[in-house]
N, C-alpha and C. Protein backbone atom coordinates (compact mmCIF):
# COMPACT_ATOMS: atom_id res chain seq x y z
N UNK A 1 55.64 -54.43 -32.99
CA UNK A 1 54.34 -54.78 -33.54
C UNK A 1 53.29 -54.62 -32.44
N UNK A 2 52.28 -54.19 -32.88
CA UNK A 2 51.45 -53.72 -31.98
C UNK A 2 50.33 -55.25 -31.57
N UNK A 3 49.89 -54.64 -30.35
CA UNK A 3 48.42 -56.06 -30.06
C UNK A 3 47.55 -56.21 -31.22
N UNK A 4 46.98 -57.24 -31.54
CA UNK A 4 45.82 -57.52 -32.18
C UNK A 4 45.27 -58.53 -32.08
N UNK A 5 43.22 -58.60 -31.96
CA UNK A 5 42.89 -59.07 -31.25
C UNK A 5 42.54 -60.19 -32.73
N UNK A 6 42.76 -61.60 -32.67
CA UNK A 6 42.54 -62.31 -33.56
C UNK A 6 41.55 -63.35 -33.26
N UNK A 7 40.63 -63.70 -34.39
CA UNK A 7 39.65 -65.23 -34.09
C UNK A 7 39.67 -66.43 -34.26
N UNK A 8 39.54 -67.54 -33.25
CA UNK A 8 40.33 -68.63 -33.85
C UNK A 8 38.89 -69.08 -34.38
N UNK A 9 39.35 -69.85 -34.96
CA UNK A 9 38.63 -70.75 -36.10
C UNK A 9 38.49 -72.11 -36.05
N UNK A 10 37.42 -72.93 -36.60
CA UNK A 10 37.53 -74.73 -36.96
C UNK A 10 38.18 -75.00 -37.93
N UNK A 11 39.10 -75.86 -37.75
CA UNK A 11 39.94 -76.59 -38.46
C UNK A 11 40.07 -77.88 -38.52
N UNK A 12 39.27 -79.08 -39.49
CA UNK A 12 39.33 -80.24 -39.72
C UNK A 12 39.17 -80.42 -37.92
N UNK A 13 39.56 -81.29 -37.41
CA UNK A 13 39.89 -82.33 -36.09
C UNK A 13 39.73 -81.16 -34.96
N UNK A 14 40.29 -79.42 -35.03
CA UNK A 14 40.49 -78.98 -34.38
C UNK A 14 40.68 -77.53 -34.41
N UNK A 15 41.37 -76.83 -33.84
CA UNK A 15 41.06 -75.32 -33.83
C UNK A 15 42.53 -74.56 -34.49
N UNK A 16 42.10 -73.48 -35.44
CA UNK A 16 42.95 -72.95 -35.89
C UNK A 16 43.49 -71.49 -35.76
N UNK A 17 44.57 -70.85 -35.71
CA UNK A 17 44.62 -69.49 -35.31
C UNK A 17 45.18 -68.62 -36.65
N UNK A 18 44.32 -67.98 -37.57
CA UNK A 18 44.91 -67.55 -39.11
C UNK A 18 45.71 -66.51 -38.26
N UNK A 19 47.05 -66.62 -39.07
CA UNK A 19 48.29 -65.45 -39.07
C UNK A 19 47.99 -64.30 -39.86
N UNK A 20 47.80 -62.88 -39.16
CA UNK A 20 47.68 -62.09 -40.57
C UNK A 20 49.10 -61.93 -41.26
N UNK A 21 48.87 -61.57 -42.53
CA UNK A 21 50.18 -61.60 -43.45
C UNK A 21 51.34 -60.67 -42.79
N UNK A 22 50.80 -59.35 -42.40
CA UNK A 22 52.19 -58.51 -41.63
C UNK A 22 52.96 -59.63 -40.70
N UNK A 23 52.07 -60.50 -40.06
CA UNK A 23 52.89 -61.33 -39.00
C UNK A 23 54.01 -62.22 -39.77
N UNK A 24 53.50 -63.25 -40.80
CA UNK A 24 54.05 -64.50 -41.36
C UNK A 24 55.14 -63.51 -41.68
N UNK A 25 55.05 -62.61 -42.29
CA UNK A 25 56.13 -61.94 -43.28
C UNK A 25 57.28 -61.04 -42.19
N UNK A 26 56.95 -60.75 -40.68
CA UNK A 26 58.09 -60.16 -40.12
C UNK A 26 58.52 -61.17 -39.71
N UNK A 27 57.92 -62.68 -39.53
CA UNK A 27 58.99 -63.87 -38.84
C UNK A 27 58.87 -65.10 -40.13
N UNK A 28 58.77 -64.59 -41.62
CA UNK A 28 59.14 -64.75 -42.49
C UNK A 28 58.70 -66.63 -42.43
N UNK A 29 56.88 -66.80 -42.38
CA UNK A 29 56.66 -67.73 -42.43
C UNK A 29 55.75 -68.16 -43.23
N UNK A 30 56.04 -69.26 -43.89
CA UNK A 30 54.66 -69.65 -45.25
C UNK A 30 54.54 -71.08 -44.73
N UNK A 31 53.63 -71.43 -45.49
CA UNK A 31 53.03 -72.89 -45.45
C UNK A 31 53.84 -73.25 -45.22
N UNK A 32 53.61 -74.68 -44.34
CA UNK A 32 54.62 -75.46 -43.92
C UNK A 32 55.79 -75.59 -42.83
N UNK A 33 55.99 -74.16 -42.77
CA UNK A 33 56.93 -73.18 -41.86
C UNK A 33 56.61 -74.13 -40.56
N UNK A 34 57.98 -74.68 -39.74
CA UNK A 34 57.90 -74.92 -38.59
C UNK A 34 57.92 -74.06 -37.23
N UNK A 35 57.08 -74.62 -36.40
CA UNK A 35 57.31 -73.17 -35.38
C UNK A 35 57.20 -74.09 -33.87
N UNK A 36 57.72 -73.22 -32.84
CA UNK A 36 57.59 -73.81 -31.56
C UNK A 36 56.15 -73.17 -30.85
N UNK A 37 55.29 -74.24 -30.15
CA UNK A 37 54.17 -73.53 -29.48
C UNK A 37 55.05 -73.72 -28.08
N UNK A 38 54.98 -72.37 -27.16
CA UNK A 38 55.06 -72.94 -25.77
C UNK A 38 53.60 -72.18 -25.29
N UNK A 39 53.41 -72.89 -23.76
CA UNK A 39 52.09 -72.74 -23.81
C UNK A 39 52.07 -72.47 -21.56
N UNK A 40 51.65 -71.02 -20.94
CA UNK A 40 51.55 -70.75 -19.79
C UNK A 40 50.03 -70.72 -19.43
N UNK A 41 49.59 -72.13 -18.86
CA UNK A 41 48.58 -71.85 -18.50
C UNK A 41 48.10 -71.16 -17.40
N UNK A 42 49.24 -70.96 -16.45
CA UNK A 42 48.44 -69.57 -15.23
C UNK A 42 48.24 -68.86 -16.05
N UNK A 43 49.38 -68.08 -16.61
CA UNK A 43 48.85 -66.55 -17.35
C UNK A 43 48.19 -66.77 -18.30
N UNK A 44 47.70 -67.83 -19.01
CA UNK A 44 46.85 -68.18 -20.25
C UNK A 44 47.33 -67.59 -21.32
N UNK A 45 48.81 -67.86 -21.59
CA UNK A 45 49.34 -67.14 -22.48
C UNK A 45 49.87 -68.45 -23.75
N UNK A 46 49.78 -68.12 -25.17
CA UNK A 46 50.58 -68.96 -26.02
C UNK A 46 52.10 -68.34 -26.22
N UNK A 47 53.18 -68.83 -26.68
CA UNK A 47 54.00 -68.05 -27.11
C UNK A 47 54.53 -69.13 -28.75
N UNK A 48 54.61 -68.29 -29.84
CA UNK A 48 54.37 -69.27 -30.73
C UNK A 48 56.13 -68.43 -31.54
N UNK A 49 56.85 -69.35 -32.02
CA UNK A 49 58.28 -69.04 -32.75
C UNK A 49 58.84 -69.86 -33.64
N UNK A 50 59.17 -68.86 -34.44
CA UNK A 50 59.83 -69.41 -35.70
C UNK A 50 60.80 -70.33 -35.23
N UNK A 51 60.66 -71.48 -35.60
CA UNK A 51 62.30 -72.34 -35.58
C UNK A 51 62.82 -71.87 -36.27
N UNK A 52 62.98 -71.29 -37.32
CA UNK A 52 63.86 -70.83 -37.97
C UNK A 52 64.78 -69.66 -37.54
N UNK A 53 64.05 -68.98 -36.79
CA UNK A 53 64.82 -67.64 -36.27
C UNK A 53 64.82 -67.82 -34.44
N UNK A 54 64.52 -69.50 -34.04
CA UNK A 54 64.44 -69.39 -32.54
C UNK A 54 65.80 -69.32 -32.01
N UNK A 55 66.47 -68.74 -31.11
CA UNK A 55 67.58 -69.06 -30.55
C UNK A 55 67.36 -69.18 -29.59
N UNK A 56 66.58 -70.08 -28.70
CA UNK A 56 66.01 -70.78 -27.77
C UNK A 56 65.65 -72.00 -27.58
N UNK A 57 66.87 -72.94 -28.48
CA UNK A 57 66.37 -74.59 -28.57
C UNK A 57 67.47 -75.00 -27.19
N UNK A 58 67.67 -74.60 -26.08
CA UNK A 58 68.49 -75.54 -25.03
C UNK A 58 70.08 -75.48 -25.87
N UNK A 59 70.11 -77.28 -25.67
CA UNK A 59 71.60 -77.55 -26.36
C UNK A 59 71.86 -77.48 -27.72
N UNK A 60 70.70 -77.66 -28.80
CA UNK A 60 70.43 -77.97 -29.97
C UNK A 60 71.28 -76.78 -30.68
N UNK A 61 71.74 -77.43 -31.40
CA UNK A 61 72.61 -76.59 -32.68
C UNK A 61 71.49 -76.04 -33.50
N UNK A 62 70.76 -74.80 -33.92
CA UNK A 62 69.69 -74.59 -34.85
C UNK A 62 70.36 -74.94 -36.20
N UNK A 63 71.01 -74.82 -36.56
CA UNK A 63 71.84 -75.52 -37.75
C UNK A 63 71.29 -77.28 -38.07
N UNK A 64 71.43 -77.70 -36.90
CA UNK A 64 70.88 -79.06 -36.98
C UNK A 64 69.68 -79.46 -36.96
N UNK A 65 68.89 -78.77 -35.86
CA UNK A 65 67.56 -78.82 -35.83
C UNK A 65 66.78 -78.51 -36.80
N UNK A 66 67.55 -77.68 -37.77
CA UNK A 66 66.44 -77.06 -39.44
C UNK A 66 67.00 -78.30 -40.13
N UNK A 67 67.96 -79.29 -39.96
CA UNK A 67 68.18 -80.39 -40.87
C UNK A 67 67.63 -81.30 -40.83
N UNK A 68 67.18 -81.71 -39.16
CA UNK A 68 66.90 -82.57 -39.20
C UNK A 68 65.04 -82.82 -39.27
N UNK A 69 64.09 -81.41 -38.90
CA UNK A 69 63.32 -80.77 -39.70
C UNK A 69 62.95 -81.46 -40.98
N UNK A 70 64.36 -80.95 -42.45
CA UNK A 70 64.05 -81.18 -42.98
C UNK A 70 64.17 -82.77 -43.30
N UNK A 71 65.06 -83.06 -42.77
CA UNK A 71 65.18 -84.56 -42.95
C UNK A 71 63.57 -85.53 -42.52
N UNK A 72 63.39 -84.99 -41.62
CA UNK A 72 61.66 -85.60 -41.03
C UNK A 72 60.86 -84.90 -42.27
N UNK A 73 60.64 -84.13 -42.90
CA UNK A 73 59.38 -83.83 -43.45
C UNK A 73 59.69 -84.38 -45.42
N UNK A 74 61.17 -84.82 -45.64
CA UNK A 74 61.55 -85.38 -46.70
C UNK A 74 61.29 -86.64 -46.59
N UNK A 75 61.16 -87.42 -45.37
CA UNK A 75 61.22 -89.26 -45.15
C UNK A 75 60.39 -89.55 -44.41
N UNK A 76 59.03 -88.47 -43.99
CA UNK A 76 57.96 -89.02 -42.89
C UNK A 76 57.10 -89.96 -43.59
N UNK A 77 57.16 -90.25 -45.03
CA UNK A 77 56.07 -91.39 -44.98
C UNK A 77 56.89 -93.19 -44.34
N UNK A 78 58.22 -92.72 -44.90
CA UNK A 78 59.09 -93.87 -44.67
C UNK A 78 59.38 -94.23 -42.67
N UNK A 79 59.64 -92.25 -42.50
CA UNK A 79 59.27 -92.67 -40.86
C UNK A 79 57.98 -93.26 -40.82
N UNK A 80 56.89 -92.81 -41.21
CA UNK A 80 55.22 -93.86 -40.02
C UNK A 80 55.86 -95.35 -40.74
N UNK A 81 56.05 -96.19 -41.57
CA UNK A 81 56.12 -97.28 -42.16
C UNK A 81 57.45 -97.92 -41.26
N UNK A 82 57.92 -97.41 -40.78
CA UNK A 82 58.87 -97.88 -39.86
C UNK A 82 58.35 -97.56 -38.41
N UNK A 83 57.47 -96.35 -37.80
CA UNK A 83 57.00 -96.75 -36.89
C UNK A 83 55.89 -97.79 -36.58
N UNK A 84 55.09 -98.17 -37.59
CA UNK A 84 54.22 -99.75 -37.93
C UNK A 84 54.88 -100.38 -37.25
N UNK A 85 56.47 -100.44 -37.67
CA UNK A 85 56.82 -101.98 -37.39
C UNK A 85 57.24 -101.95 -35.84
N UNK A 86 57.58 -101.28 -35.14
CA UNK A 86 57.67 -100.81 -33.85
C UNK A 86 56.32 -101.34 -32.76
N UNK A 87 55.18 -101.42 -33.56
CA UNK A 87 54.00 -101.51 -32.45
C UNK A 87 53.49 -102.70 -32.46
């Protein structure tokens, strides 16, 4: 895939970077889609990846990490209501 030069944008609270569609669709990502930001600030570089297709989680089983993913985004209202009681 070749360079392209993209514009970021305002987004509610903060700044947004639109994906063009060739991108979402070669690392096969839609709404919601989780992704890893890593971030080099000498070289001022982002590097942004599909969890889904990362094979770069350390020890993490990606098998587990997409479960437990989904397990957080099926029970996050029940997670904040349990982090309440924590503070």
């Amino acid at each position: 895939m070749e360079t392209m030069i993209l514009r970021i944008i305002k987004a509610r609270k903060g700044l947004a970077l639109p994906l063009p569609e060739d991108i979402t669709e070669a690392l096969q990502l839609t709404e919601g889609s989780e992704v890893t930001v890593s971030v080099d600030p000498e070289k001022k570089q982002i590097l942004i990846q599909s969890l889904r297709q990362s094979t770069d989680l350390g020890d993490i089983n990606l098998e587990f990490a997409e479960q437990v993913s989904t397990f957080i985004r099926d029970y996050k209202p029940a997670l904040e209501e349990l982090a309440k009681l924590e503070e």
